[in-house]
PDB file of N, CA and C in Angstrom:
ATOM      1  N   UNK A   1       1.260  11.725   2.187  1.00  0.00           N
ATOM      2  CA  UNK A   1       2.333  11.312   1.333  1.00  0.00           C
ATOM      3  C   UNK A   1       3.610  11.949   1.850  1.00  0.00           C
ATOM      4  N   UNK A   2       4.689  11.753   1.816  1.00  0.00           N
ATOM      5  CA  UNK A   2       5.947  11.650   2.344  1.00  0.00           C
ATOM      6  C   UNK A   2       6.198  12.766   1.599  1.00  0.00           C
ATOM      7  N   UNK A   3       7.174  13.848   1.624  1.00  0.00           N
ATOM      8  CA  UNK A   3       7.827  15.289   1.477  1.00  0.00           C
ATOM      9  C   UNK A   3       8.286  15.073   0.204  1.00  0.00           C
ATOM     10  N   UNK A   4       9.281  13.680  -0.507  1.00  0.00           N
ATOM     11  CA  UNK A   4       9.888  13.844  -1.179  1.00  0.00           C
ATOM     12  C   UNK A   4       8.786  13.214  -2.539  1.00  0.00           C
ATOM     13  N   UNK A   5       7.959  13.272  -2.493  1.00  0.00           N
ATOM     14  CA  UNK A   5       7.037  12.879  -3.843  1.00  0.00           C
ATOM     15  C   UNK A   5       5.656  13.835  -3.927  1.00  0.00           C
ATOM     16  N   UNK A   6       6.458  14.902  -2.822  1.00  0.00           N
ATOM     17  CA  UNK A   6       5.289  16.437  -2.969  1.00  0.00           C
ATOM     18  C   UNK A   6       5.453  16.632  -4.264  1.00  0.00           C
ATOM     19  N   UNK A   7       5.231  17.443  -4.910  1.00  0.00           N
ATOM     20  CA  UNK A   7       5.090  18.387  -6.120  1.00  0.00           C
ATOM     21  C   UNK A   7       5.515  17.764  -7.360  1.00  0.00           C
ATOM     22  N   UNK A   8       5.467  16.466  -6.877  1.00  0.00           N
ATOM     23  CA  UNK A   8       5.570  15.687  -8.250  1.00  0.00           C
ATOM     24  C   UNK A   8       4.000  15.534  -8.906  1.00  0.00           C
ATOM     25  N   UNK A   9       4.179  15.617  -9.763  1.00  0.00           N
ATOM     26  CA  UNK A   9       2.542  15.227 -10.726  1.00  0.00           C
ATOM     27  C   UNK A   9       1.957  14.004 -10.798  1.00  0.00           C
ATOM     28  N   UNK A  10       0.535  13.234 -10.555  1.00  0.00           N
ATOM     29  CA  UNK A  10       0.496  12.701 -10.479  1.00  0.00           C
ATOM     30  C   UNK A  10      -0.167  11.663 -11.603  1.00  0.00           C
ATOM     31  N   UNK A  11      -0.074  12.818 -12.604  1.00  0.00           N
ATOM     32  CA  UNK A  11      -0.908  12.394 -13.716  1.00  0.00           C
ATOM     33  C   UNK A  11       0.161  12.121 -14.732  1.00  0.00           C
ATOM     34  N   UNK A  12       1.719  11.559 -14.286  1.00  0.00           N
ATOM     35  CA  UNK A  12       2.778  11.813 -15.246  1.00  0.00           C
ATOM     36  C   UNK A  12       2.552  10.004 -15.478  1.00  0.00           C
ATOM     37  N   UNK A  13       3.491  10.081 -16.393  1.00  0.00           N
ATOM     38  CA  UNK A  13       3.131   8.692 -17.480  1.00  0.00           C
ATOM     39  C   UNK A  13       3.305   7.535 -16.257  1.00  0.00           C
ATOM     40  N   UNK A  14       4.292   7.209 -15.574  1.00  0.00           N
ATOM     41  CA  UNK A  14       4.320   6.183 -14.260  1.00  0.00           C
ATOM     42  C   UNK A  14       3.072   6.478 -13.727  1.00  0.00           C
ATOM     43  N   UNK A  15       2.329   7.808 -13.160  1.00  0.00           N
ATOM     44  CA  UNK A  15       1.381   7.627 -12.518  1.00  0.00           C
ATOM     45  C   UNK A  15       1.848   7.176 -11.435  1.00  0.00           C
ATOM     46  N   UNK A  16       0.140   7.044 -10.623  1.00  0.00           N
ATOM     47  CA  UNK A  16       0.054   6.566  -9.487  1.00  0.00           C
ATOM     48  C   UNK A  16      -0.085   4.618  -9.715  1.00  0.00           C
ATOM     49  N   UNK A  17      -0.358   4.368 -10.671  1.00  0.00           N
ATOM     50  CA  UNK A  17      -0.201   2.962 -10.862  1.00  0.00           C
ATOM     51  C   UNK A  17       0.703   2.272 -10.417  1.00  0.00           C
ATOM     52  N   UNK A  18       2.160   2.849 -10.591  1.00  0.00           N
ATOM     53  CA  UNK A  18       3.395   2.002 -10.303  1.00  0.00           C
ATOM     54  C   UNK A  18       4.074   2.640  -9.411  1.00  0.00           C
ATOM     55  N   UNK A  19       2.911   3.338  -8.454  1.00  0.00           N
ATOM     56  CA  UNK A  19       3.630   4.443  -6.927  1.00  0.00           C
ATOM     57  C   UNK A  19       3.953   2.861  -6.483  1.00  0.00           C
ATOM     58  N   UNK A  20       5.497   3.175  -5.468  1.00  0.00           N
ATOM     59  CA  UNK A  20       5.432   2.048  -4.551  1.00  0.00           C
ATOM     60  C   UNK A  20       5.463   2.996  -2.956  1.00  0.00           C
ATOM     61  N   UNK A  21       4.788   2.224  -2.668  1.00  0.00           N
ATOM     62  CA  UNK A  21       5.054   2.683  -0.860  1.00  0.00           C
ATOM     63  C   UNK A  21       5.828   2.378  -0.440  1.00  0.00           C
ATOM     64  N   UNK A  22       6.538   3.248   0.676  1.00  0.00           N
ATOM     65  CA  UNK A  22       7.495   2.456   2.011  1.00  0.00           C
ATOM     66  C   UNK A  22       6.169   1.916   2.775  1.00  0.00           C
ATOM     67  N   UNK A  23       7.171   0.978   3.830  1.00  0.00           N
ATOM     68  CA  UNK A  23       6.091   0.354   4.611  1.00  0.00           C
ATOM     69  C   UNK A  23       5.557   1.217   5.554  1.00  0.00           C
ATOM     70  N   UNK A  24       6.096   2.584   6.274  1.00  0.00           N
ATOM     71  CA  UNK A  24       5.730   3.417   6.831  1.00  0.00           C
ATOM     72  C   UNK A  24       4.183   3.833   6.210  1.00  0.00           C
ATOM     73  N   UNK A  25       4.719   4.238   4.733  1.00  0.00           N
ATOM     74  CA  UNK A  25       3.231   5.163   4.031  1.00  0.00           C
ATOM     75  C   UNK A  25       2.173   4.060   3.954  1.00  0.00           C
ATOM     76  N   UNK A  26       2.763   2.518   3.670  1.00  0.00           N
ATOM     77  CA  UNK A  26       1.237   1.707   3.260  1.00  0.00           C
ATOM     78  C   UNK A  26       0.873   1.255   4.598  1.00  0.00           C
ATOM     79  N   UNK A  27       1.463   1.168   5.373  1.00  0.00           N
ATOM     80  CA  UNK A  27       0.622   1.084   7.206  1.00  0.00           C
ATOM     81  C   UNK A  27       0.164   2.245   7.734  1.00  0.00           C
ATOM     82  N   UNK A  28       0.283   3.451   6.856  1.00  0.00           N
ATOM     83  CA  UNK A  28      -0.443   4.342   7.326  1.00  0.00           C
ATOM     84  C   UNK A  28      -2.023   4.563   6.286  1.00  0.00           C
ATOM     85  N   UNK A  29      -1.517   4.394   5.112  1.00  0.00           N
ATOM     86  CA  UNK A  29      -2.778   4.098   4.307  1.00  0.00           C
ATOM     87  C   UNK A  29      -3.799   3.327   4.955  1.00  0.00           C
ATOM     88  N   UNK A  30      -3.300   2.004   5.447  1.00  0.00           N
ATOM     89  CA  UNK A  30      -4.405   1.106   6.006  1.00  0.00           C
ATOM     90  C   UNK A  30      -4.546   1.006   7.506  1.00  0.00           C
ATOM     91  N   UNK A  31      -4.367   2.103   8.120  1.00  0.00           N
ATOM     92  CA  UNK A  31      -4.474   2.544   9.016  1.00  0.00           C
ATOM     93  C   UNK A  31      -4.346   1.683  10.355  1.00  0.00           C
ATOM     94  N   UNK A  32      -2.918   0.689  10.173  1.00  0.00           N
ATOM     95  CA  UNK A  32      -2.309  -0.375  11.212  1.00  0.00           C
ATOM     96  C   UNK A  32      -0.889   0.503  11.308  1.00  0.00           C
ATOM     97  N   UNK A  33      -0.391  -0.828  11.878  1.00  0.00           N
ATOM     98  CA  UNK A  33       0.837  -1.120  12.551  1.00  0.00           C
ATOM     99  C   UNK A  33       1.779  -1.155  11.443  1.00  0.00           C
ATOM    100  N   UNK A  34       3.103  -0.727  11.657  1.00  0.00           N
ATOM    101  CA  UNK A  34       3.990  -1.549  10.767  1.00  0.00           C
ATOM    102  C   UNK A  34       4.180  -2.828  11.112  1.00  0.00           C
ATOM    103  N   UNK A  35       3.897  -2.886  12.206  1.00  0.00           N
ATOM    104  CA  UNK A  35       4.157  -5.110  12.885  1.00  0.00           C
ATOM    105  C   UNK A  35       2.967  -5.791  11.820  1.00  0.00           C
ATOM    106  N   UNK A  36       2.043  -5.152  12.170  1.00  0.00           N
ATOM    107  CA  UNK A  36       0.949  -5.727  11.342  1.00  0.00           C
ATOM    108  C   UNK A  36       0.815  -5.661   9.535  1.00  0.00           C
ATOM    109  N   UNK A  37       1.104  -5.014   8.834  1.00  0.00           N
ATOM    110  CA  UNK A  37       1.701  -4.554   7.793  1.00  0.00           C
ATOM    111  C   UNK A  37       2.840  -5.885   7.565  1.00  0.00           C
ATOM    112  N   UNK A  38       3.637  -6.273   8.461  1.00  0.00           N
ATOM    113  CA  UNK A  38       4.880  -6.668   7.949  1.00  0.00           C
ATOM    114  C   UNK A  38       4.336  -8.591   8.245  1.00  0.00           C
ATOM    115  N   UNK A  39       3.029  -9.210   8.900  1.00  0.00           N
ATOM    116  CA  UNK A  39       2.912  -9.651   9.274  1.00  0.00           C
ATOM    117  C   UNK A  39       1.743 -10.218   7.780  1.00  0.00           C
ATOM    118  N   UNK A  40       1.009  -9.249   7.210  1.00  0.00           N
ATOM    119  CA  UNK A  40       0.390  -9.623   6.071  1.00  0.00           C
ATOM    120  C   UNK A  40       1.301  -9.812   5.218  1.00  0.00           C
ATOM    121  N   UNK A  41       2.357  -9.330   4.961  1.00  0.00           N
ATOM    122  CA  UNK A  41       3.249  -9.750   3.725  1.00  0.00           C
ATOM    123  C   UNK A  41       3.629 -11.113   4.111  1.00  0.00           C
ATOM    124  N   UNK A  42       4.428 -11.641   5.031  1.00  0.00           N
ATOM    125  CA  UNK A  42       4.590 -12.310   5.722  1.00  0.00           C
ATOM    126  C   UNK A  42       3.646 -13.560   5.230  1.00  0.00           C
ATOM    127  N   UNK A  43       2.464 -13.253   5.406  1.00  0.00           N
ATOM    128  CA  UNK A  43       1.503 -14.311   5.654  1.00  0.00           C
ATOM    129  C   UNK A  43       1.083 -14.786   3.539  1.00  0.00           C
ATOM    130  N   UNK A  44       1.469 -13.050   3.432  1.00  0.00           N
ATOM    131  CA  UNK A  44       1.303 -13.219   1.653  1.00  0.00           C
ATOM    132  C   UNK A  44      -0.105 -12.708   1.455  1.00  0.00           C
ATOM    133  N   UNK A  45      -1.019 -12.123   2.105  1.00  0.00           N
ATOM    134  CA  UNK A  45      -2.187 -11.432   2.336  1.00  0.00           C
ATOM    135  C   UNK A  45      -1.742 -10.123   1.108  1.00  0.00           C
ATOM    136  N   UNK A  46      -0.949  -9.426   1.390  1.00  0.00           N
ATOM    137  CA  UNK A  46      -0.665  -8.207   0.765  1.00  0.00           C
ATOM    138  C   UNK A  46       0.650  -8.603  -0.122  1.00  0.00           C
ATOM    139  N   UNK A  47       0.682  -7.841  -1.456  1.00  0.00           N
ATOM    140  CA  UNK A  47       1.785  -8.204  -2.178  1.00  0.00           C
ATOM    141  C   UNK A  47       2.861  -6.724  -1.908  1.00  0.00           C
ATOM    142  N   UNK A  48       3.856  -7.313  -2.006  1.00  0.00           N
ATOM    143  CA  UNK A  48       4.622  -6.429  -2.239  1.00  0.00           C
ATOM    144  C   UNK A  48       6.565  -6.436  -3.314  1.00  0.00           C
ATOM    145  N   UNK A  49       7.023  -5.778  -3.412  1.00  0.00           N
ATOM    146  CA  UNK A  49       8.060  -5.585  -4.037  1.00  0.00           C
ATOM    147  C   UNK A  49       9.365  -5.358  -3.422  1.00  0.00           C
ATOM    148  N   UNK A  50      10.694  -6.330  -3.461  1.00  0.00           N
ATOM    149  CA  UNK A  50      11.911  -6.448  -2.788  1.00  0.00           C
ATOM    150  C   UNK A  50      12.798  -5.818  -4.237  1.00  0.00           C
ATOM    151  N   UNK A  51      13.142  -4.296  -3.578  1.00  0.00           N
ATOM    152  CA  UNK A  51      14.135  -4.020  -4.294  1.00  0.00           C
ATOM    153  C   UNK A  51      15.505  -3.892  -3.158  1.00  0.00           C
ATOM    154  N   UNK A  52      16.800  -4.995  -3.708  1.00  0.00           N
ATOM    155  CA  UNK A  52      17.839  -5.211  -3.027  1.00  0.00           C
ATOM    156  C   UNK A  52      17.207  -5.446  -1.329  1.00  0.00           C
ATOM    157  N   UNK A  53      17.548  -4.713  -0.426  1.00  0.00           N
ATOM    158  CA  UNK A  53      17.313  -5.194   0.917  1.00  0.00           C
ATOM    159  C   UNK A  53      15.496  -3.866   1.304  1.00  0.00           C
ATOM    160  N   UNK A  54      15.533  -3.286   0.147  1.00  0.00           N
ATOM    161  CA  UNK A  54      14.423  -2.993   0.639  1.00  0.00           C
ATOM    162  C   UNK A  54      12.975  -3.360   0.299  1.00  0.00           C
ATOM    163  N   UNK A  55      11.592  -2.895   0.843  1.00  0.00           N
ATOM    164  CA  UNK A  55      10.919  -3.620   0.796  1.00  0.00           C
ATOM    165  C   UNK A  55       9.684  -2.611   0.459  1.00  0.00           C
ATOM    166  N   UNK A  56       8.999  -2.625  -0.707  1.00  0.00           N
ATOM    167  CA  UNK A  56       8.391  -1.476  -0.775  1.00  0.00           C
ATOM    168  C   UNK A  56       6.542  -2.387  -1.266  1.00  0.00           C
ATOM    169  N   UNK A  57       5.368  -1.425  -1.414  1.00  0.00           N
ATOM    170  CA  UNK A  57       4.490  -1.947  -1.404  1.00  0.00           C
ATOM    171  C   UNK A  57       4.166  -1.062  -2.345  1.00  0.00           C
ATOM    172  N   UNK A  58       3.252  -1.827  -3.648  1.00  0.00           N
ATOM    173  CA  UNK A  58       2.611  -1.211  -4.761  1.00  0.00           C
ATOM    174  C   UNK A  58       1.121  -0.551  -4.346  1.00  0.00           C
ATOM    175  N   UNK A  59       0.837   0.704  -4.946  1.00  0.00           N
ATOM    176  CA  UNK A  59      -0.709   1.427  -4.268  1.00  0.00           C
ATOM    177  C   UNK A  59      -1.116   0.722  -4.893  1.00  0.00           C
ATOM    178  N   UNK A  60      -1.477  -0.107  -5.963  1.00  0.00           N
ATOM    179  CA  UNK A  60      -2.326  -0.837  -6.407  1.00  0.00           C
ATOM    180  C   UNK A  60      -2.744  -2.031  -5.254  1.00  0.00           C
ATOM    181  N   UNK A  61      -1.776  -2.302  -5.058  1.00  0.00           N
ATOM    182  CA  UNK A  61      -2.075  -3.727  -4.114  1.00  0.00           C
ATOM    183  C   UNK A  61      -2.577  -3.247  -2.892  1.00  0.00           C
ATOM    184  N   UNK A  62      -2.331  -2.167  -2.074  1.00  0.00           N
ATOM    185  CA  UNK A  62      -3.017  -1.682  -1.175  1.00  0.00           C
ATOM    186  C   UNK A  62      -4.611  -1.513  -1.497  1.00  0.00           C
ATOM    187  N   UNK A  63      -4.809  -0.665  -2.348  1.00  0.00           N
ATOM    188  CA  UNK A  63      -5.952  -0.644  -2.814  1.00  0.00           C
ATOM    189  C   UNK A  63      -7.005  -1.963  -3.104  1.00  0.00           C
ATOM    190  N   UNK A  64      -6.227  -3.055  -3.912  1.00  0.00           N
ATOM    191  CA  UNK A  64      -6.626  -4.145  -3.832  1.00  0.00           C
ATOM    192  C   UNK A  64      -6.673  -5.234  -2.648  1.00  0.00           C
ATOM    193  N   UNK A  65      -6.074  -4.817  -1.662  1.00  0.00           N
ATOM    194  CA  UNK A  65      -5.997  -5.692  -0.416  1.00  0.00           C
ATOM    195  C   UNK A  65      -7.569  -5.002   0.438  1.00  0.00           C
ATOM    196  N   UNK A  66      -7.671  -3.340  -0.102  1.00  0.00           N
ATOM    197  CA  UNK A  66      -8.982  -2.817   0.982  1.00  0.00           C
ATOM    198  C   UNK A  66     -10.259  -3.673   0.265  1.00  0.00           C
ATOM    199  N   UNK A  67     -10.283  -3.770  -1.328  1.00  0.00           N
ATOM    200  CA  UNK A  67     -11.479  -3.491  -1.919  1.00  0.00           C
ATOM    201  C   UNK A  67     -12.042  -5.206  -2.052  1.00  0.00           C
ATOM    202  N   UNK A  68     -10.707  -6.465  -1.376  1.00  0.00           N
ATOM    203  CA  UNK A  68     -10.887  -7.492  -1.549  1.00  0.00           C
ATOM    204  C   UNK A  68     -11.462  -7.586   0.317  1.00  0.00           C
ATOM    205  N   UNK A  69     -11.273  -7.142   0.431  1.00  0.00           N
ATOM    206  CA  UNK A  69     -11.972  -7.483   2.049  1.00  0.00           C
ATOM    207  C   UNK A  69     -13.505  -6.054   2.584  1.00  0.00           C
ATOM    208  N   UNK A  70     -13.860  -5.592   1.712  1.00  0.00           N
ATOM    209  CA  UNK A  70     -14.762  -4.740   1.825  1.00  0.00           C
ATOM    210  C   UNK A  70     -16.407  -5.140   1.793  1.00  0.00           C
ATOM    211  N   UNK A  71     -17.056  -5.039   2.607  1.00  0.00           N
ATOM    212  CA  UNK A  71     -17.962  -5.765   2.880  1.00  0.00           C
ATOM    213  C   UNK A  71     -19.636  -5.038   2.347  1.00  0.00           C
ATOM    214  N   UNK A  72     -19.994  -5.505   2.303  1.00  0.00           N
ATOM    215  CA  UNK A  72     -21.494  -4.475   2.380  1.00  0.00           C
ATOM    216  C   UNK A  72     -22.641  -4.035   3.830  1.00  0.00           C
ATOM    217  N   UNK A  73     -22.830  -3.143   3.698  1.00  0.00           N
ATOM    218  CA  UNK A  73     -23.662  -3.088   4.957  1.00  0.00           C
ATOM    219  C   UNK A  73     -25.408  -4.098   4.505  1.00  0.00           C
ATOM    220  N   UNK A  74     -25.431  -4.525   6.336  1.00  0.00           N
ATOM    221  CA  UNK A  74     -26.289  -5.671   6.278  1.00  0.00           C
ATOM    222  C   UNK A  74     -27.341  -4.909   7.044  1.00  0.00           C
ATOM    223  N   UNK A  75     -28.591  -5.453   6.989  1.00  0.00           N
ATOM    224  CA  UNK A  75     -29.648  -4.562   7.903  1.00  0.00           C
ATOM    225  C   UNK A  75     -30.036  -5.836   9.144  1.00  0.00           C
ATOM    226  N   UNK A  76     -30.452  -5.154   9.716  1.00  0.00           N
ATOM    227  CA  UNK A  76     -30.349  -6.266  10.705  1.00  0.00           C
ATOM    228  C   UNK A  76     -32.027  -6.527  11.570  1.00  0.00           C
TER     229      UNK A  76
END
């Protein structure tokens, strides 16, 4: 997590529910690219939030973008 949302609490009434990411932190969450990151929004794969010219991504939707493509292990 980025320096400036250290020692904030995370159990405060916003919570982590309505954290938004920069695109830096949610391409590092999902462990790509920012090209790639900017290429699912793009496509509308991942949701995200336009405040004025910037462009931020809800942890919910991250979370929901891993747990909608998560597979089960198969035996083979």
């Amino acid at each position: 997590m980025s320096p400036r949302y250290q020692g904030q609490d995370a159990s405060n009434a916003a919570g982590e529910a309505n954290q938004l990411l920069t695109p830096h932190e949610a391409a590092q969450a999902l462990r790509i690219s920012a090209r790639k990151l900017w290429e699912l929004k793009d496509t509308g794969e991942i949701s995200h939030v336009r405040i004025g010219r910037l462009v931020r991504y809800p942890a919910a939707s991250i979370r929901k973008f891993i747990s909608e493509r998560a597979t089960a292990g198969t035996k083979s």
